[in-house]
Protein backbone atom coordinates (compact mmCIF):
# COMPACT_ATOMS: atom_id res chain seq x y z
CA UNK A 1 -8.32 18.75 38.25
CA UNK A 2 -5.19 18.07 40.18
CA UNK A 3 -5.56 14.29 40.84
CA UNK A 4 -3.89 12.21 43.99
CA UNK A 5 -1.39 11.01 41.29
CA UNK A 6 -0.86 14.12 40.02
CA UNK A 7 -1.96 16.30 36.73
CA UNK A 8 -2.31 13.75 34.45
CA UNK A 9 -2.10 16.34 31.28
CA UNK A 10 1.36 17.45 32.60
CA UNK A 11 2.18 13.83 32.95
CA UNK A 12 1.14 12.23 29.72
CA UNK A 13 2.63 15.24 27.91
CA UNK A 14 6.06 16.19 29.64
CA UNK A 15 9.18 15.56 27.81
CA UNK A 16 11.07 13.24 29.84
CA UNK A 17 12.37 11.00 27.87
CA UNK A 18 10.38 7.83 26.29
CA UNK A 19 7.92 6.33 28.08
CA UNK A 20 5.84 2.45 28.67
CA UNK A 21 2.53 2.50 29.21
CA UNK A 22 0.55 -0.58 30.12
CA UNK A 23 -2.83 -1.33 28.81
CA UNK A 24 -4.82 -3.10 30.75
CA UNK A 25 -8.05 -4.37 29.08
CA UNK A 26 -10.68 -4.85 31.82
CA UNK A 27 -12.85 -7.32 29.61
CA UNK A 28 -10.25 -9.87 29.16
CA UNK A 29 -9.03 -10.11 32.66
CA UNK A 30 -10.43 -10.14 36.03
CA UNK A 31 -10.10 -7.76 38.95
CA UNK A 32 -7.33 -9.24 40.52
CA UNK A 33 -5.36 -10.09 37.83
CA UNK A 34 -5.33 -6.64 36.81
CA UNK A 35 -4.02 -5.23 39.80
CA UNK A 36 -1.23 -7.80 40.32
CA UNK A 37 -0.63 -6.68 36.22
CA UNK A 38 -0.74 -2.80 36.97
CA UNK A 39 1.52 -3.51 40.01
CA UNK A 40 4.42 -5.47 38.13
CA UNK A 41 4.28 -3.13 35.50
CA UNK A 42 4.97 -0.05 37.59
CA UNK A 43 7.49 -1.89 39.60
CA UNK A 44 9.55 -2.92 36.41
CA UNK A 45 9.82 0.82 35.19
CA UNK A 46 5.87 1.45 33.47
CA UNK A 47 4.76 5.33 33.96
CA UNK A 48 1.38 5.15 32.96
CA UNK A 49 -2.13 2.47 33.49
CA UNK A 50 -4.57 2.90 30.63
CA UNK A 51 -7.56 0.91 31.11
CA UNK A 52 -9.86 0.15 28.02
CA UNK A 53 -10.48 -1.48 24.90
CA UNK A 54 -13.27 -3.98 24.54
CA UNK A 55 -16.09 -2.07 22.72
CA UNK A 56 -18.94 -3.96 24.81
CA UNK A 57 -17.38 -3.83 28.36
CA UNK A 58 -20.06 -2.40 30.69
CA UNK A 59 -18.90 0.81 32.72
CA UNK A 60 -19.36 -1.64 36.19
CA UNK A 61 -16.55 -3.82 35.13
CA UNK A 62 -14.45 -0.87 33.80
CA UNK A 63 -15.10 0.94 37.21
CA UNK A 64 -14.02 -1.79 39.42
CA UNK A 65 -11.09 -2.56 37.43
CA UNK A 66 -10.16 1.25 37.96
CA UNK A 67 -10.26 0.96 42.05
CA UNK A 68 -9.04 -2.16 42.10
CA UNK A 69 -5.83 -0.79 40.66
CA UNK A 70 -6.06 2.20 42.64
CA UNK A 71 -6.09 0.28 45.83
CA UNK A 72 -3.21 -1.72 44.96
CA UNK A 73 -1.08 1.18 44.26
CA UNK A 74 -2.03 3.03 46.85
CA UNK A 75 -0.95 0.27 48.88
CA UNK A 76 2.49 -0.08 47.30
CA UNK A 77 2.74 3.95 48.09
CA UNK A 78 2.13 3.14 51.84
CA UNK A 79 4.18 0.44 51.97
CA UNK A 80 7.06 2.47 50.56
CA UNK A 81 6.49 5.22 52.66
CA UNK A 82 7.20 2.83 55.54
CA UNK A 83 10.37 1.61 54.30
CA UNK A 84 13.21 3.66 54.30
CA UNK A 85 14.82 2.89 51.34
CA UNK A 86 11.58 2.52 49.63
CA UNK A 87 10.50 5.07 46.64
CA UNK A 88 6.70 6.26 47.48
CA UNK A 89 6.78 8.58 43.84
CA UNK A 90 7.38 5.13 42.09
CA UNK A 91 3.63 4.45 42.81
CA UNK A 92 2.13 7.59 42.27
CA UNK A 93 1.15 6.59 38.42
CA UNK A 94 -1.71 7.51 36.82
CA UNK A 95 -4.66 5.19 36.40
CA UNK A 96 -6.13 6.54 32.41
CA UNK A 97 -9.10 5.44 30.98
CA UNK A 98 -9.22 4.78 27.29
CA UNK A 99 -12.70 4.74 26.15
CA UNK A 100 -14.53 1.93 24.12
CA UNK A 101 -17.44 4.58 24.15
CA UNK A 102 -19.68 6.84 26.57
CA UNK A 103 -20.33 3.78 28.48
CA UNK A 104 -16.93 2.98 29.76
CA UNK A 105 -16.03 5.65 32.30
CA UNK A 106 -15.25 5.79 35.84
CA UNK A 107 -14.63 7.89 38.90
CA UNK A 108 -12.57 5.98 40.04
CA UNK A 109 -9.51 7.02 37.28
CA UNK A 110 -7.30 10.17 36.94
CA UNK A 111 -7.58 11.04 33.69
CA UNK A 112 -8.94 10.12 30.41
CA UNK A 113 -7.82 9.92 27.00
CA UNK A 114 -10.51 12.30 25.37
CA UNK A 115 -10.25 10.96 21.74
CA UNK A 116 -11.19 11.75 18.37
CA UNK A 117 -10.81 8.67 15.93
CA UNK A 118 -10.11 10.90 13.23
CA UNK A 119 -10.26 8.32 10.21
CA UNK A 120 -13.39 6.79 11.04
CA UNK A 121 -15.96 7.43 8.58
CA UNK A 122 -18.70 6.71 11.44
CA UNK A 123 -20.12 10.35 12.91
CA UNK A 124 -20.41 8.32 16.19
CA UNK A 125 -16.48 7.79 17.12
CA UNK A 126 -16.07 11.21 15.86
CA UNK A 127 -17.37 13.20 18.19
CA UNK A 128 -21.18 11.55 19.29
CA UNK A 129 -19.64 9.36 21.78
CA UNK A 130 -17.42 12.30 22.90
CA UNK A 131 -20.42 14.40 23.03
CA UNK A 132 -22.07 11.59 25.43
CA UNK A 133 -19.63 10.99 27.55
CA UNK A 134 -18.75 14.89 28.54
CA UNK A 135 -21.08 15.48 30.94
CA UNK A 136 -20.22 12.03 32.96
CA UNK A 137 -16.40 13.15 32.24
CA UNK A 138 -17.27 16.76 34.08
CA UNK A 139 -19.15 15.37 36.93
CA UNK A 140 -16.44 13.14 38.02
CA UNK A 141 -13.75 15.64 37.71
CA UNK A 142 -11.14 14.00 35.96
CA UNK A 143 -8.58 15.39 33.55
CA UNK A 144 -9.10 14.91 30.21
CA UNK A 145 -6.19 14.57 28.25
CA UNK A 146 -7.13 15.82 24.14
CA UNK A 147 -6.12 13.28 21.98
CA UNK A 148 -6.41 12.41 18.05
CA UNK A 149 -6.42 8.81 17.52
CA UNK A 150 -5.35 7.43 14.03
CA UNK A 151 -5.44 3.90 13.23
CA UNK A 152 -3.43 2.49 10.79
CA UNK A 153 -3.55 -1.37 8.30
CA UNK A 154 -4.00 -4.24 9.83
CA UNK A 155 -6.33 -2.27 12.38
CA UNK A 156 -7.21 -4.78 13.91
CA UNK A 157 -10.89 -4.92 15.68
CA UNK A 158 -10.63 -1.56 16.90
CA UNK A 159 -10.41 -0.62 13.01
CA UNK A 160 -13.25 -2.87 12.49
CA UNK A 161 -15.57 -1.29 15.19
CA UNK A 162 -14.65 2.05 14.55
CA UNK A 163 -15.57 1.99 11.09
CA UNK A 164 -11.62 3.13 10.46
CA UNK A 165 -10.55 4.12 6.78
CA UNK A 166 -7.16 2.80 7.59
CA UNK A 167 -3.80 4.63 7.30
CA UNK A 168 -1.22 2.29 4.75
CA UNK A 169 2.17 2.20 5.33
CA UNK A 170 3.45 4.05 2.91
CA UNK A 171 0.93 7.12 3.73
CA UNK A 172 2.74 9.37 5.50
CA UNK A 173 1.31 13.02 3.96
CA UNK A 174 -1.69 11.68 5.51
CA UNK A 175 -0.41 10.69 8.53
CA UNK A 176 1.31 14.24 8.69
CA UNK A 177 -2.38 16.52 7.58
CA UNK A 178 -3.80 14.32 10.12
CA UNK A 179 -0.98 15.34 12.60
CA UNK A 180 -1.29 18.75 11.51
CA UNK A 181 -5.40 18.87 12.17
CA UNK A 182 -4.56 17.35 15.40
CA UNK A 183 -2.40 20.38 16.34
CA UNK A 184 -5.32 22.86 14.39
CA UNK A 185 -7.79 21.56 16.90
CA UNK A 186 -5.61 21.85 20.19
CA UNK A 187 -5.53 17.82 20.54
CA UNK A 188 -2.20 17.43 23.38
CA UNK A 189 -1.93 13.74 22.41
CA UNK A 190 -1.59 11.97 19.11
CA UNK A 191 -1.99 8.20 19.21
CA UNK A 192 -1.01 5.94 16.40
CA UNK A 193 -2.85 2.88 16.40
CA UNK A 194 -1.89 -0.34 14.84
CA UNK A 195 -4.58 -1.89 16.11
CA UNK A 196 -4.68 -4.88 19.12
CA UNK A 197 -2.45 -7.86 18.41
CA UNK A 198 -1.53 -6.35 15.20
CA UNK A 199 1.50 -8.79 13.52
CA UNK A 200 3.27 -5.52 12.72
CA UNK A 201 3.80 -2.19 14.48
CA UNK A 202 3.18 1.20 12.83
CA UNK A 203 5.17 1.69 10.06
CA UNK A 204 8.17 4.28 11.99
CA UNK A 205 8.02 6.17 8.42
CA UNK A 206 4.31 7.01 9.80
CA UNK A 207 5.79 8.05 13.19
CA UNK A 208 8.68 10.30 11.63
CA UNK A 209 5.30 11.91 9.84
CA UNK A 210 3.63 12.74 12.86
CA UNK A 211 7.02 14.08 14.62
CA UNK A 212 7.23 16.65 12.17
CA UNK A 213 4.78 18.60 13.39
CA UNK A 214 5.78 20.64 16.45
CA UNK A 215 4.10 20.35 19.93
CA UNK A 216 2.41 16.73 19.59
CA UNK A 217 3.30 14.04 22.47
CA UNK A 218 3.13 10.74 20.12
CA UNK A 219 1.35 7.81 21.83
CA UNK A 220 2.39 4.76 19.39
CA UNK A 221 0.81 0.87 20.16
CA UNK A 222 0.08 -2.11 18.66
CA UNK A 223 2.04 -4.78 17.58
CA UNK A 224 4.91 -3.87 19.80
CA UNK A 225 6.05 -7.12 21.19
CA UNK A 226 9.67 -6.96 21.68
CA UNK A 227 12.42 -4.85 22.62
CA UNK A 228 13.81 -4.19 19.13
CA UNK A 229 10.28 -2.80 18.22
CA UNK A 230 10.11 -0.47 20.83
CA UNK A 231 13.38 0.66 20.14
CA UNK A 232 12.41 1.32 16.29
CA UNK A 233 9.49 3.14 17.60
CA UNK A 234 10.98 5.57 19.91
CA UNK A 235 13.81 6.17 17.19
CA UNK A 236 11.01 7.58 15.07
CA UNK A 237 9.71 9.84 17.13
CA UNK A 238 7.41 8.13 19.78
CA UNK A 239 7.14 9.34 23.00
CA UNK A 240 5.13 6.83 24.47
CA UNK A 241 4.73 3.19 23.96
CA UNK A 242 1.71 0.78 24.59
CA UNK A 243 1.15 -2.37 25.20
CA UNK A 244 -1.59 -4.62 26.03
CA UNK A 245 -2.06 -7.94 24.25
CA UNK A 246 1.60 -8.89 24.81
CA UNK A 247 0.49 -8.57 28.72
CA UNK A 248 -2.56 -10.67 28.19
CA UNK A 249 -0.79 -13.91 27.18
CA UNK A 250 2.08 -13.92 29.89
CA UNK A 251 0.59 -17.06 31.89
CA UNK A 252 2.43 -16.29 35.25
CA UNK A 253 4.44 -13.57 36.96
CA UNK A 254 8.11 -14.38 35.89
CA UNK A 255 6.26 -14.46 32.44
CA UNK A 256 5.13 -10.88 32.93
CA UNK A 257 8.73 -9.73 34.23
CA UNK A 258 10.27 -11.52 31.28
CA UNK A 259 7.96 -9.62 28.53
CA UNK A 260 7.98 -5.89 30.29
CA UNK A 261 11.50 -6.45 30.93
CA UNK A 262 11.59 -6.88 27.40
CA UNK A 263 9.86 -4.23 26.27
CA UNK A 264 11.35 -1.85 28.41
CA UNK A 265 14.86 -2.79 27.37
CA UNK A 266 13.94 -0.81 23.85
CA UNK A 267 13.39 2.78 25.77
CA UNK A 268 16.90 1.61 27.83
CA UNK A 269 18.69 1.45 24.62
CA UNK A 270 17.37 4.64 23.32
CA UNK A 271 17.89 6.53 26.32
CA UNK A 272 21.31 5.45 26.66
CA UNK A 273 21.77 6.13 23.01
């Protein structure tokens, strides 16, 4: 389905050069403060709003974090429209869920990130959840964007939950059959997962892996917290980069500016490279 913010397949997976998206957890943040997050985030250069995370998050919360975004940046788009120096297509970003589980879905998004953890060793995040949540997905007409999602040591609690059997560092074969199954199966989108608040990134041996295989878009978070790490990241191979719990701590908005500005300075170097 052609959403107001577009296709949401074409734009996760078009090669445009490296990407920020923002993750915006609605379990660990109110309403309000996720807007105001989403908007600052698309304002300092951010191309894509995933919303998930928290396992136990009821779909209520997840669903009103969705429109609450929505309605901001549909409000931004107005306002720009009005303005004549303004940039309307700035706006026009899509809002993405990315599941806990079944239970976390809403009408209210473009898109969702229809994943496969593909190293858990629990039947459930393999494809009972996905199995679940299909019919919801179908009724609200969203795109679903096919995704493998891979999560590699420390983890993290998404690990933990997901009953992960964690990628190492230094295991990039794996990281590459699981790259190549990805492709096998049709998946679009191949995340690699460090896991929330991780103290290290992804290994970018692990990413270089995954970029070997031909007609992947590479989704890379956790653990990205600066500039230099992005950078390192998109020099491997990653066309996308995520983050969330950096966002979380920023205790005001020149906080928030300071951080993505931060960020966003490592797909500035890389492009410019």
């Amino acid at each position: 389905m052609r959403s107001e913010h577009g296709d949401v397949l074409a734009h996760v997976t078009a090669k445009v050069g490296p990407r920020h998206a923002l993750l915006i957890d609605p379990g660990k943040q109110d309403v309000e403060l996720a807007a105001r997050r989403a908007l600052v985030a698309v304002e300092r250069g951010t191309r894509l709003i995933l919303v998930g995370g928290s396992t136990d998050t009821p779909d209520d919360v997840v669903h009103a974090t969705c429109t609450a975004i929505q309605d901001a940046l549909d409000l931004a788009a107005m306002a720009a429209s009005q303005n004549p120096e303004g940039d309307e297509d700035q706006w026009r970003v899509p809002v993405v869920l990315f599941p806990g589980g079944a239970h976390a879905l809403s009408p209210a998004a473009d898109g969702i990130l229809f994943m496969m953890l593909m190293n858990s060793t629990d039947p459930r995040f393999l494809i009972s959840e996905q199995v679940r949540g299909a019919p919801y997905i179908e009724r609200f007409g969203i795109d679903t964007v096919p995704t493998g999602y891979l999560v590699m040591a420390p983890g993290g609690e998404v690990g933990r939950v997901g009953k992960a059997d964690l990628v190492e560092a230094d295991e990039a074969e794996r990281v590459k059959a699981n790259a190549l199954t990805a492709s096998m199966y049709g998946f679009r989108l191949l995340y690699l997962e460090a896991g929330s608040g991780a103290n290290a990134p992804v290994n970018p041996d692990l990413i270089r892996a995954a970029r070997d295989v031909p007609g992947l878009t590479l989704m890379v978070g956790g653990g990205l917290r600066d500039g230099a790490a992005v950078s390192r990241a998109i020099e491997a191979g990653a066309d996308w980069v995520v983050t969330g719990t950096l966002i979380e701590e920023t205790a005001d908005s020149t906080a928030l500016v300071q951080a993505l500005d931060d960020v966003l300075s490592g797909l500035s170097a890389q492009s410019s490279s």
